[in-house]
N, C-alpha and C. Protein backbone atom coordinates (compact mmCIF):
# COMPACT_ATOMS: atom_id res chain seq x y z
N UNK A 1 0.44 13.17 -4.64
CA UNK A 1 -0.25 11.93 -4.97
C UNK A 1 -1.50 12.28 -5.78
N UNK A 2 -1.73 11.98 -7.30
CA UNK A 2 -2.84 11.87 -7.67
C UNK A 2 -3.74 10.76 -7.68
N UNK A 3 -4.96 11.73 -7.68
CA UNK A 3 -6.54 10.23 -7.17
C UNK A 3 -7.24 10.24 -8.79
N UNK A 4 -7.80 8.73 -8.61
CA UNK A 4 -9.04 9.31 -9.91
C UNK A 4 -10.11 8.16 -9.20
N UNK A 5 -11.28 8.59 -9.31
CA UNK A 5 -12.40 8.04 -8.79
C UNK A 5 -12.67 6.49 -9.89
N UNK A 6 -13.09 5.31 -8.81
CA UNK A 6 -13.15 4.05 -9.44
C UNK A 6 -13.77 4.27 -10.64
N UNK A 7 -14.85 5.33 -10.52
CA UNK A 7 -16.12 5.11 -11.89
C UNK A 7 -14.90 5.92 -12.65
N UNK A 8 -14.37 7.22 -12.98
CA UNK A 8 -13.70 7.80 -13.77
C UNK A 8 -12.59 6.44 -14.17
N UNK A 9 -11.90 5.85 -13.26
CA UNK A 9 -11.26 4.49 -14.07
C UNK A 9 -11.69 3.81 -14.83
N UNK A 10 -12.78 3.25 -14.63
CA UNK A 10 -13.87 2.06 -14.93
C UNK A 10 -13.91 2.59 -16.59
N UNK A 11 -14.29 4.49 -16.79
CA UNK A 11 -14.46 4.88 -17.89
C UNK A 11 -13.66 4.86 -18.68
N UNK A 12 -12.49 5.27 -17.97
CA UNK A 12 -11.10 5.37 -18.87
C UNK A 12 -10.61 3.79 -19.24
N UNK A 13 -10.96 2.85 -18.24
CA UNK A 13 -10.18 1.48 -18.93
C UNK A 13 -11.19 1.17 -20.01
N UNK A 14 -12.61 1.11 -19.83
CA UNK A 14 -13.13 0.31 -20.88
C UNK A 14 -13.04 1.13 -22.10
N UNK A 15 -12.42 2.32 -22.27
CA UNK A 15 -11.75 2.85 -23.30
C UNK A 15 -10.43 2.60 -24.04
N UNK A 16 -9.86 1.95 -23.12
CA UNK A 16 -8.80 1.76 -23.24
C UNK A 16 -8.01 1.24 -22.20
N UNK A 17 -7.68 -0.73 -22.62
CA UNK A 17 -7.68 -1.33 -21.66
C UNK A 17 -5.85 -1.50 -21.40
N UNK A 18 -4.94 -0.74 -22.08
CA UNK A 18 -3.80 -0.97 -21.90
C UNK A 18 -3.11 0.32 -21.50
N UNK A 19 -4.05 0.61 -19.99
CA UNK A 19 -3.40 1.38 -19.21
C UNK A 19 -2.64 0.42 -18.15
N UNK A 20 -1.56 0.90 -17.88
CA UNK A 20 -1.11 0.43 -17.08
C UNK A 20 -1.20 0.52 -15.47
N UNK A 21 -2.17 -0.89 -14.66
CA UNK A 21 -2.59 -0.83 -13.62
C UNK A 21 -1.66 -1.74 -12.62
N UNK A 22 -1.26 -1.23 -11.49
CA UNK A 22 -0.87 -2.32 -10.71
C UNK A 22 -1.34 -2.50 -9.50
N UNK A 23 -1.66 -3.44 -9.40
CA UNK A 23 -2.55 -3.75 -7.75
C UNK A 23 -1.54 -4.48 -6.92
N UNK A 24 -1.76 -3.94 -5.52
CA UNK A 24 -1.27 -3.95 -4.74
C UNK A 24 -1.52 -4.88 -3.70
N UNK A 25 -2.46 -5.28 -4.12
CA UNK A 25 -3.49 -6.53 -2.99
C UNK A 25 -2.22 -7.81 -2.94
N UNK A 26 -2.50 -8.68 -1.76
CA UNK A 26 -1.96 -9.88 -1.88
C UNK A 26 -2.06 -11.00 -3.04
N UNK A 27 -1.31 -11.62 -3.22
CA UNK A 27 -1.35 -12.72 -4.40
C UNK A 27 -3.03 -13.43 -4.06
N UNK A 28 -3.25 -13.91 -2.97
CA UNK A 28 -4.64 -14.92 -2.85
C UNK A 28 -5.27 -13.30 -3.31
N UNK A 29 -5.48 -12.57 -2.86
CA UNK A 29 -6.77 -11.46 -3.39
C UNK A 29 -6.48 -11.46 -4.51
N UNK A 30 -5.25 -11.19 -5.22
CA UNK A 30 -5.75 -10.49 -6.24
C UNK A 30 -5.95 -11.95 -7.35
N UNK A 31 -5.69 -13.36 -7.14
CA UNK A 31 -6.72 -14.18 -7.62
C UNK A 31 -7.55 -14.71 -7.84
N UNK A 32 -8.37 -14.15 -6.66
CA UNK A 32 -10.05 -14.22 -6.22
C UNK A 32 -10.91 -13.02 -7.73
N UNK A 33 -10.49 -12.17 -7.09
CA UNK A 33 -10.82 -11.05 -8.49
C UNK A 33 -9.64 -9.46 -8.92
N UNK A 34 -9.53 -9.78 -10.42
CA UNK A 34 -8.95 -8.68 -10.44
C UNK A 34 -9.40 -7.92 -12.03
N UNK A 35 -8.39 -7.20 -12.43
CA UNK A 35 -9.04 -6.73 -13.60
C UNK A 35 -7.68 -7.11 -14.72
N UNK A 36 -7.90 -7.77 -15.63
CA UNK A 36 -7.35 -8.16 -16.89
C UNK A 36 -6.23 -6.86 -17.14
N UNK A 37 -5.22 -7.89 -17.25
CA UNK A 37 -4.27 -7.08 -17.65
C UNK A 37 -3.65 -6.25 -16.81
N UNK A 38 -3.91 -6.64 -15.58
CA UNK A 38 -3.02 -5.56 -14.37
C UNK A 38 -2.16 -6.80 -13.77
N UNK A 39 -1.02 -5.97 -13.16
CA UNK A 39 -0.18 -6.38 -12.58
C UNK A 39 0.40 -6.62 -11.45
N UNK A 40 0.37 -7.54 -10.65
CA UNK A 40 -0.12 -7.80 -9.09
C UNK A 40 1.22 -7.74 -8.61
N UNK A 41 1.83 -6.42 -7.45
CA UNK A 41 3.02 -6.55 -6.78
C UNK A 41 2.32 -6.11 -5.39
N UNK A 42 2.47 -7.22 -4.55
CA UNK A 42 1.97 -6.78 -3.00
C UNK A 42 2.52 -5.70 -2.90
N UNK A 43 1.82 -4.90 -1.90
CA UNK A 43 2.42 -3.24 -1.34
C UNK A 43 3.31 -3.99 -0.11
N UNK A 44 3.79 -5.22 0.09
CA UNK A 44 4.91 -5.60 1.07
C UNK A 44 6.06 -5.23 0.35
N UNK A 45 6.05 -5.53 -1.32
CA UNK A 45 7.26 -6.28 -2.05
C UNK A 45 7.47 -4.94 -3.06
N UNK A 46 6.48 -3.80 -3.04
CA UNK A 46 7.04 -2.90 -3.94
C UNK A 46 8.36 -2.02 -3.90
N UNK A 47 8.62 -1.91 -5.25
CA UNK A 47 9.93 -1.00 -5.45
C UNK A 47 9.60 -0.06 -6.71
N UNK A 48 10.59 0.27 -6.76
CA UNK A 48 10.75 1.77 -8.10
C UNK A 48 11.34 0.42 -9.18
N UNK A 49 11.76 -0.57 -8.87
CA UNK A 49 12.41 -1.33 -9.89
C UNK A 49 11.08 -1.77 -10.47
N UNK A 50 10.32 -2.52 -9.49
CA UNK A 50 8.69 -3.46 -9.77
C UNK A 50 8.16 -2.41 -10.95
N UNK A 51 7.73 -1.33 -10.06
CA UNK A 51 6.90 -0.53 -10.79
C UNK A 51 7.79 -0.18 -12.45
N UNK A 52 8.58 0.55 -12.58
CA UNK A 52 9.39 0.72 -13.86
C UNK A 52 9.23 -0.35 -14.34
N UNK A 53 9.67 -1.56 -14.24
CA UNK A 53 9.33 -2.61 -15.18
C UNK A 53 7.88 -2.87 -15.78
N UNK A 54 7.37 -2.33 -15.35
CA UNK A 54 5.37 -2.36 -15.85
C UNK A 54 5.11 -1.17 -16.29
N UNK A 55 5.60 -0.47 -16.17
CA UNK A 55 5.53 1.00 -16.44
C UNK A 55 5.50 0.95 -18.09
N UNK A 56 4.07 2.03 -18.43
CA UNK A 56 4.39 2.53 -19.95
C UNK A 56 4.15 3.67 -20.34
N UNK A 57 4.34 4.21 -21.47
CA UNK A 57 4.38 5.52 -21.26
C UNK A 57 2.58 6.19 -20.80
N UNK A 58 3.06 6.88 -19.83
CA UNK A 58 2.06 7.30 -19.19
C UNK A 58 1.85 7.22 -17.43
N UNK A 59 0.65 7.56 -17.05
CA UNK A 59 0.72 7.17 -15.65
C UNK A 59 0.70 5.56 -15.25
N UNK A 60 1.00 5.46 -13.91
CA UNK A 60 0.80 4.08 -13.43
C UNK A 60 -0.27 4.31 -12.27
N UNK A 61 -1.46 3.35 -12.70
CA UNK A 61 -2.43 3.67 -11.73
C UNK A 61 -2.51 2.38 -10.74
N UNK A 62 -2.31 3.03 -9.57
CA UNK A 62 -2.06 2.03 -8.31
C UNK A 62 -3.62 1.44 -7.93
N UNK A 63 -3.91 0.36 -7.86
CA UNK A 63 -4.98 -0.28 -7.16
C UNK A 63 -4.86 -1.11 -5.98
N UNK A 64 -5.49 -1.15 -5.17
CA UNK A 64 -5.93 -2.26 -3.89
C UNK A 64 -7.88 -2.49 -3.81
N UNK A 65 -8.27 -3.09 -2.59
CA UNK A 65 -9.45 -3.25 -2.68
C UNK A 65 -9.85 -1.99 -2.33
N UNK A 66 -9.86 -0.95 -1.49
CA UNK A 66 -10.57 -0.09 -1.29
C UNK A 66 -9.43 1.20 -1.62
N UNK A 67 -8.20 1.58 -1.53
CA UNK A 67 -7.09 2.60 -1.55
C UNK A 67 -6.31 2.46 -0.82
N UNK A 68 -6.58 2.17 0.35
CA UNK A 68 -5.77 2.34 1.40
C UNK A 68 -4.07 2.07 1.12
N UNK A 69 -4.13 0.68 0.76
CA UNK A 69 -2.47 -0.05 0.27
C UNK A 69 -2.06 0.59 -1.12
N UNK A 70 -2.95 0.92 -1.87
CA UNK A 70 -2.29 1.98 -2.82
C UNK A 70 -2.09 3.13 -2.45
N UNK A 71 -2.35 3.94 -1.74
CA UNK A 71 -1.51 5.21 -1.25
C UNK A 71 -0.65 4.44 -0.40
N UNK A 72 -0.33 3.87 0.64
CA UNK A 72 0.70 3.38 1.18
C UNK A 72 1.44 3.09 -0.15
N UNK A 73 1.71 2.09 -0.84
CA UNK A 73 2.69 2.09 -1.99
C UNK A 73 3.18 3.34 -2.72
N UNK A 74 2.25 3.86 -2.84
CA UNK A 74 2.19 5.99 -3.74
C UNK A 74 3.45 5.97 -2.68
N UNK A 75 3.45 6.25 -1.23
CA UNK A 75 3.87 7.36 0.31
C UNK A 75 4.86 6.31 0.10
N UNK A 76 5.18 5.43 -0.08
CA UNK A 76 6.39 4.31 -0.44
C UNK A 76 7.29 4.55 -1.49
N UNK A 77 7.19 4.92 -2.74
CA UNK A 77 7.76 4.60 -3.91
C UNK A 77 7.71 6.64 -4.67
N UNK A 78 6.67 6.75 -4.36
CA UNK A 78 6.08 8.09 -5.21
C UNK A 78 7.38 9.30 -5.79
N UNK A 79 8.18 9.55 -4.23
CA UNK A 79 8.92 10.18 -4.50
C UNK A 79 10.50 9.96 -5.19
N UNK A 80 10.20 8.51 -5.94
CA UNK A 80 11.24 8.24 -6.57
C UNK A 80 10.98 7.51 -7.85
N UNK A 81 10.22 7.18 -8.69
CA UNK A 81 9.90 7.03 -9.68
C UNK A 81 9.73 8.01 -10.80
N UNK A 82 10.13 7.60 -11.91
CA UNK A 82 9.98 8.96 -12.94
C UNK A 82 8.48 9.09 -13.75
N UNK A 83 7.90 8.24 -13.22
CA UNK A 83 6.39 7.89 -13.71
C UNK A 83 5.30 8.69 -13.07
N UNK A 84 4.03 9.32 -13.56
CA UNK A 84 3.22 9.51 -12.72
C UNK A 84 2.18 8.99 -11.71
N UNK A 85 2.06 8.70 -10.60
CA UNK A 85 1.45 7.35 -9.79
C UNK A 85 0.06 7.71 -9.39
N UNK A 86 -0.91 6.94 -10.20
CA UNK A 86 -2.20 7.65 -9.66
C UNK A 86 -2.90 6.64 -8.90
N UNK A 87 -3.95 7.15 -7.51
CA UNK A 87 -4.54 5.74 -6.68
C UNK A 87 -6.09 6.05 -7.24
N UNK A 88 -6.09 4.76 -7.52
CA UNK A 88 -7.65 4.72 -7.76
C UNK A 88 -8.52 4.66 -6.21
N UNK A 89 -9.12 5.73 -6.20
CA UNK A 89 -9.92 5.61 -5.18
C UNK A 89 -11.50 4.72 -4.96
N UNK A 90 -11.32 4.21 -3.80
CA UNK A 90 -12.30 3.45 -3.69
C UNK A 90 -12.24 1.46 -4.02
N UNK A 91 -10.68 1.72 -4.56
CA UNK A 91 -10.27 0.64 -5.17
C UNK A 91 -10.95 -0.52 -5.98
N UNK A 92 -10.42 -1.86 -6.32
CA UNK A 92 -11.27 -2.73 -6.88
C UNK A 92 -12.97 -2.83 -6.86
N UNK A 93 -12.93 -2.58 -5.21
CA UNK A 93 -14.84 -2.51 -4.81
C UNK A 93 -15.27 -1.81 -5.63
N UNK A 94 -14.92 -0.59 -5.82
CA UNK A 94 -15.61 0.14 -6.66
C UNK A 94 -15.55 0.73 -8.13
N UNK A 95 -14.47 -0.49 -8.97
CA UNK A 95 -14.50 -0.66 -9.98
C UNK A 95 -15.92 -0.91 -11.05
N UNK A 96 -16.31 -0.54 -12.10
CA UNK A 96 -17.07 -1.52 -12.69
C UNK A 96 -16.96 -3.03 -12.67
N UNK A 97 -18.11 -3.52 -12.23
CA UNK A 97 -18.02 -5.15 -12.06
C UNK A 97 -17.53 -6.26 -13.35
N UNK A 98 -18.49 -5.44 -14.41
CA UNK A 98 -17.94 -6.10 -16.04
C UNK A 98 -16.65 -6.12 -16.23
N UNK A 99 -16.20 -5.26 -15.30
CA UNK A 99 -14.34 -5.30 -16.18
C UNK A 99 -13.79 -6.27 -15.79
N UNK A 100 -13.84 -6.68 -14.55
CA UNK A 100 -12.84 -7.53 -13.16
C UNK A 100 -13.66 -9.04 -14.27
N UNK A 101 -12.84 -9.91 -13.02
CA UNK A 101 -12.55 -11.33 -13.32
C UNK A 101 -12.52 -11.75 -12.74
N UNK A 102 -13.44 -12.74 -12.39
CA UNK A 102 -13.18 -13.55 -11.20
C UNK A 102 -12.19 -14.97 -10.89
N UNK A 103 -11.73 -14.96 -10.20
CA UNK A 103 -10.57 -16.23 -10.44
C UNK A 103 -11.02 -17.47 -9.54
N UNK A 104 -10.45 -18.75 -9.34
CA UNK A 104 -11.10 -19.60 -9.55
C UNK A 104 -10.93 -19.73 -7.24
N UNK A 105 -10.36 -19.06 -7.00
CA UNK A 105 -9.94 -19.18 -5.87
C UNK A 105 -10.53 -17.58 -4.67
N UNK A 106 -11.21 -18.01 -4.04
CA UNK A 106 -12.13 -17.45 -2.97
C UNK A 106 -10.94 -17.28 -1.77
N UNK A 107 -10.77 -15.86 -1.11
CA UNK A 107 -9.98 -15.81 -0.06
C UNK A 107 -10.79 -14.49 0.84
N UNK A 108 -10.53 -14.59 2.09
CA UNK A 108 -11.42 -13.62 2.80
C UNK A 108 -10.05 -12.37 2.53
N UNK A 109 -10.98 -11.20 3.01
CA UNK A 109 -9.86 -10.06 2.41
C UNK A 109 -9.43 -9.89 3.34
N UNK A 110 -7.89 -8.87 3.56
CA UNK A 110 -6.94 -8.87 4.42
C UNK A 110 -7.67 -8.10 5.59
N UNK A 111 -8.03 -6.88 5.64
CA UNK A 111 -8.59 -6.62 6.76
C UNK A 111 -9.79 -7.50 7.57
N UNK A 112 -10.61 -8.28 7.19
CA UNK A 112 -11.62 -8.81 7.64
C UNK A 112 -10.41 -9.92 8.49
N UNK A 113 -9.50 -10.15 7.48
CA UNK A 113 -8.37 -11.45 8.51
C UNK A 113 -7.77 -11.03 9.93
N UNK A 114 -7.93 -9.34 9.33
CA UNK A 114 -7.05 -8.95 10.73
C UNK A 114 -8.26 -8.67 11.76
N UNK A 115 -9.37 -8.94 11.60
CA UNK A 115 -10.48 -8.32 12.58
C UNK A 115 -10.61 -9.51 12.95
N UNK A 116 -10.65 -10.41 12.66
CA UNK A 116 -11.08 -11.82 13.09
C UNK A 116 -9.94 -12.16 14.30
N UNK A 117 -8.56 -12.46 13.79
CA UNK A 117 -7.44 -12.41 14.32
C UNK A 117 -7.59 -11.32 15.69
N UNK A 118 -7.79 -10.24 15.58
CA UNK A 118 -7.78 -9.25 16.91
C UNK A 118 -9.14 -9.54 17.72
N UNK A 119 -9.84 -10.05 17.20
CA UNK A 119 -10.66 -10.46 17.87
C UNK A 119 -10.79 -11.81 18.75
N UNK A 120 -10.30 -12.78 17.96
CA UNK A 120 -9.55 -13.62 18.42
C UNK A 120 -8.89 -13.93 19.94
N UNK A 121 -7.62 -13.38 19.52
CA UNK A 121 -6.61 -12.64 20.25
C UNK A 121 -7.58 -11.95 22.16
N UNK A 122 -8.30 -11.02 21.67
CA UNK A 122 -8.85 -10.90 22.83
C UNK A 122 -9.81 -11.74 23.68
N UNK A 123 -10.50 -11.93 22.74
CA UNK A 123 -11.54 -13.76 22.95
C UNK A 123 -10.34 -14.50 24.01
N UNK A 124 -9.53 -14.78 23.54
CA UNK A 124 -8.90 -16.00 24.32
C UNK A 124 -7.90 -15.08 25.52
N UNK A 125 -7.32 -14.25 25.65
CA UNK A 125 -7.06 -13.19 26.38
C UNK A 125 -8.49 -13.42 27.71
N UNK A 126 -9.50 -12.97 27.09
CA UNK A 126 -10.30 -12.72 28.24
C UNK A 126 -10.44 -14.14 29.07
N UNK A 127 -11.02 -15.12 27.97
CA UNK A 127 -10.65 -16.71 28.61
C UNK A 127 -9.84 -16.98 29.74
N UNK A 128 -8.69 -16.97 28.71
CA UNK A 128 -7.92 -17.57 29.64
C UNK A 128 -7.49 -16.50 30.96
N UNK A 129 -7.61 -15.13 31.33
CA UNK A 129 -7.35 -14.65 32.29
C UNK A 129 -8.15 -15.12 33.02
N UNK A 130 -10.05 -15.57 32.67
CA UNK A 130 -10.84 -16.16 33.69
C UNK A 130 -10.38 -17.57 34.09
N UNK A 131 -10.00 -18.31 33.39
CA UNK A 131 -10.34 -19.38 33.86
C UNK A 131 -8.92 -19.93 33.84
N UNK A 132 -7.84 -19.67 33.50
CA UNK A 132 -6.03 -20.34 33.24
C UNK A 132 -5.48 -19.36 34.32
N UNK A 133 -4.92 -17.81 34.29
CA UNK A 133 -4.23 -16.99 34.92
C UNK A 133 -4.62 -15.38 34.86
N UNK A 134 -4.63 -14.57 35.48
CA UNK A 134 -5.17 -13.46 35.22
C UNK A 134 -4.35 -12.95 34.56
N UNK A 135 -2.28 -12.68 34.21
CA UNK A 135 -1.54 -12.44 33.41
C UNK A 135 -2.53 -12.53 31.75
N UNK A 136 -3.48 -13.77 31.77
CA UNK A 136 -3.92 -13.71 30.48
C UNK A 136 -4.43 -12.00 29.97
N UNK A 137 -5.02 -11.69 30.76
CA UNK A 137 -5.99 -10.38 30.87
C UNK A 137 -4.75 -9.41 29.86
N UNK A 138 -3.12 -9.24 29.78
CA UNK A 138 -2.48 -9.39 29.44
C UNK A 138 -2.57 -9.12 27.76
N UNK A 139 -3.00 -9.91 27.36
CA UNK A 139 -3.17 -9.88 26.17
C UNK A 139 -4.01 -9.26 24.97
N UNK A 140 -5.15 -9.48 25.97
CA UNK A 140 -6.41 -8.37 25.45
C UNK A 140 -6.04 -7.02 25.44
N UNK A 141 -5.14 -6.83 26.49
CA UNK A 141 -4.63 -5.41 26.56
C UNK A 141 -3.87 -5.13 25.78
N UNK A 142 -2.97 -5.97 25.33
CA UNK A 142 -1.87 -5.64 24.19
C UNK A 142 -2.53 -5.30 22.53
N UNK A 143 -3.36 -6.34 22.43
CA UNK A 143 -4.31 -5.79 21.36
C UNK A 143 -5.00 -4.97 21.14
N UNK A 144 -6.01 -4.34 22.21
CA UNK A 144 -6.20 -3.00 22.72
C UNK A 144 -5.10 -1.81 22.17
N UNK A 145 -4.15 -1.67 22.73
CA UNK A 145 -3.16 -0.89 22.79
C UNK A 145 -2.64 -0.81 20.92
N UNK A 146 -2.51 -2.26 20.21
CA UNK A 146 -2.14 -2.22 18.84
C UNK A 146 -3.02 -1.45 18.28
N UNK A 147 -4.48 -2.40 18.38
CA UNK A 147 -5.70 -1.08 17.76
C UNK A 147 -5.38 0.14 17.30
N UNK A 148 -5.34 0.78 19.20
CA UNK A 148 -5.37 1.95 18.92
C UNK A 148 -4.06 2.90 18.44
N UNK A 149 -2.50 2.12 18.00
CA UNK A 149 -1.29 2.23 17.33
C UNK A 149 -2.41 2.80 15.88
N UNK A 150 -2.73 1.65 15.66
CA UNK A 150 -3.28 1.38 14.32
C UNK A 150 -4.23 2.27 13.97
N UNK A 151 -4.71 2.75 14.80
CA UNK A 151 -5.63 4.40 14.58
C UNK A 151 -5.13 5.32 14.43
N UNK A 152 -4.10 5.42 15.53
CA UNK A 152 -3.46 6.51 15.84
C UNK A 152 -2.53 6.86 14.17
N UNK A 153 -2.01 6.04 13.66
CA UNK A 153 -0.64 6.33 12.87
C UNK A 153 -1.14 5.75 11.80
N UNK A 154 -2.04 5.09 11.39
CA UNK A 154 -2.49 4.89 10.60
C UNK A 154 -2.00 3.46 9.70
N UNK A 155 -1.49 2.89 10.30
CA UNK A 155 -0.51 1.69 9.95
C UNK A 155 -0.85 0.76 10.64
N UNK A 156 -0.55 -0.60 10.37
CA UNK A 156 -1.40 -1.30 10.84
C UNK A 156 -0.03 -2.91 11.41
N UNK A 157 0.69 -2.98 12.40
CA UNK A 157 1.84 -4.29 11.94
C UNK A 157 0.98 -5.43 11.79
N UNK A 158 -0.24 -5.79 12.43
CA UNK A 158 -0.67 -7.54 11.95
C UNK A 158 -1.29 -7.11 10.67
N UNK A 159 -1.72 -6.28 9.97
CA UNK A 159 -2.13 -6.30 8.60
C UNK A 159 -1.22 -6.82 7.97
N UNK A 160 0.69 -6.59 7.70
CA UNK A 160 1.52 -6.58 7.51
C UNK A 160 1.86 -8.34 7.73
N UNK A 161 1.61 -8.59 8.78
CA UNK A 161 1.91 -10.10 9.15
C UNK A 161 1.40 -11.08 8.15
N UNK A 162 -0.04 -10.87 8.38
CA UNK A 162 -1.32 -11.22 7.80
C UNK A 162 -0.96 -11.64 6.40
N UNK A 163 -0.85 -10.31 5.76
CA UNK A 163 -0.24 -9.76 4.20
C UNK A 163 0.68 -11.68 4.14
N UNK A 164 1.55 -11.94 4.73
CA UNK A 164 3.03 -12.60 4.60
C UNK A 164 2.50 -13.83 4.47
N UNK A 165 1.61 -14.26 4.66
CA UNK A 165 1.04 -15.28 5.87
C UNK A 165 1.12 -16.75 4.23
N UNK A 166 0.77 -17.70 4.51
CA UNK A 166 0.95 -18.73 3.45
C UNK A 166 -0.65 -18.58 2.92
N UNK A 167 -1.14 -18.58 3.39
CA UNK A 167 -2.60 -18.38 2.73
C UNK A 167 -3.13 -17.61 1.93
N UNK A 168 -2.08 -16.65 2.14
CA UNK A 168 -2.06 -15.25 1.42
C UNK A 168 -1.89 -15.11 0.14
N UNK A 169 -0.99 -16.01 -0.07
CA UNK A 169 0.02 -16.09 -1.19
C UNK A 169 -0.71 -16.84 -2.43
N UNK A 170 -0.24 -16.46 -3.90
CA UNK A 170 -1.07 -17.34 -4.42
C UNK A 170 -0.56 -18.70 -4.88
C-alpha cells in the first residue's frame, strides 16, 4: 500500500488537477465537502470494476476524511487491480482548504454518528436496567463488548450500518 501525505497531495493536485482521486466517504459526506473532480464510491460499494472505470493512466489516489476507509478500500481491492492505489494520509481534513468545495448540504461525519449512537445505546441500557428491568444492563454490555471488537480488529460493524443508513446517502 502506498501513502502520500495530505500536504504532498494538496501540492501535487494544485499542479495538476486531473489526477485521478476517489473518495471513499459516504454520498451525504462527500456532498458536504469534497475536492473537484474526484470520484465518490463508498468503501461499502467498492470494486476493481468501480475503480478501473475512473482509473487513468497513472496512480489512483484513494481518499476518505482522515485514511482510515481508504486503506480499508486499498486492504479491499489493492491486490487485484492493475493500477497503482495510493491513500492519502490524513485524508480530506488535511487537504488544502482552497482546493475542496463545499456543497450545499451539512452532514455530521460517520464516526462522530457512531459515537453518538454507542453512546446512546448505553445511555438507555443503563436507564432502562434502573428503572424498566435489570436484563436492560444487557445492553450496555453488548456495546461495551462491540467497542472493544472494534479496537481489537480494527473494524468497526455499526460504522458499516451507519455508512447504509438513509441519511447517509446523497
Amino acid at each position: 500500500m502506498k501513502r502520500m501525505s495530505a500536504q504532498e497531495f494538496s501540492q501535487k493536485w494544485a499542479a495538476d488537477s486531473s489526477l485521478c482521486v476517489v473518495d471513499v466517504r459516504t454520498p451525504a459526506e462527500f456532498n458536504s465537502v469534497f475536492l473537484p473532480g474526484s470520484t465518490n464510491v463508498p468503501v461499502s460499494d467498492i470494486t476493481v470494476e468501480a475503480v478501473h472505470s475512473v482509473a487513468k493512466d497513472g496512480p489512483v489516489y484513494l481518499m476518505c476524511r482522515t485514511q482510515k476507509r481508504a486503506e480499508m478500500a486499498c486492504e479491499k481491492i489493492g491486490d487485484q487491480v492493475t493500477c497503482d492505489l495510493v491513500v492519502i494520509e490524513g485524508g480530506i481534513e488535511n487537504v488544502d482548504p482552497k482546493l475542496l468545495k463545499q456543497g450545499e448540504r451539512k452532514t455530521i461525519a460517520l464516526d462522530r454518528q457512531m459515537r453518538i449512537t454507542a453512546g446512546l445505546m448505553v445511555l438507555i441500557g443503563v436507564l432502562g436496567g434502573f428503572f424498566i428491568h435489570p436484563a436492560w444492563f444487557g445492553l450496555s454490555g453488548f456495546v461495551g463488548a462491540g467497542l472493544m471488537f472494534s479496537g481489537i480488529t480494527d473494524a468497526c460493524p455499526m460504522l458499516m450500518v451507519l455508512a447504509r443508513m438513509p441519511w447517509n446517502k446523497a
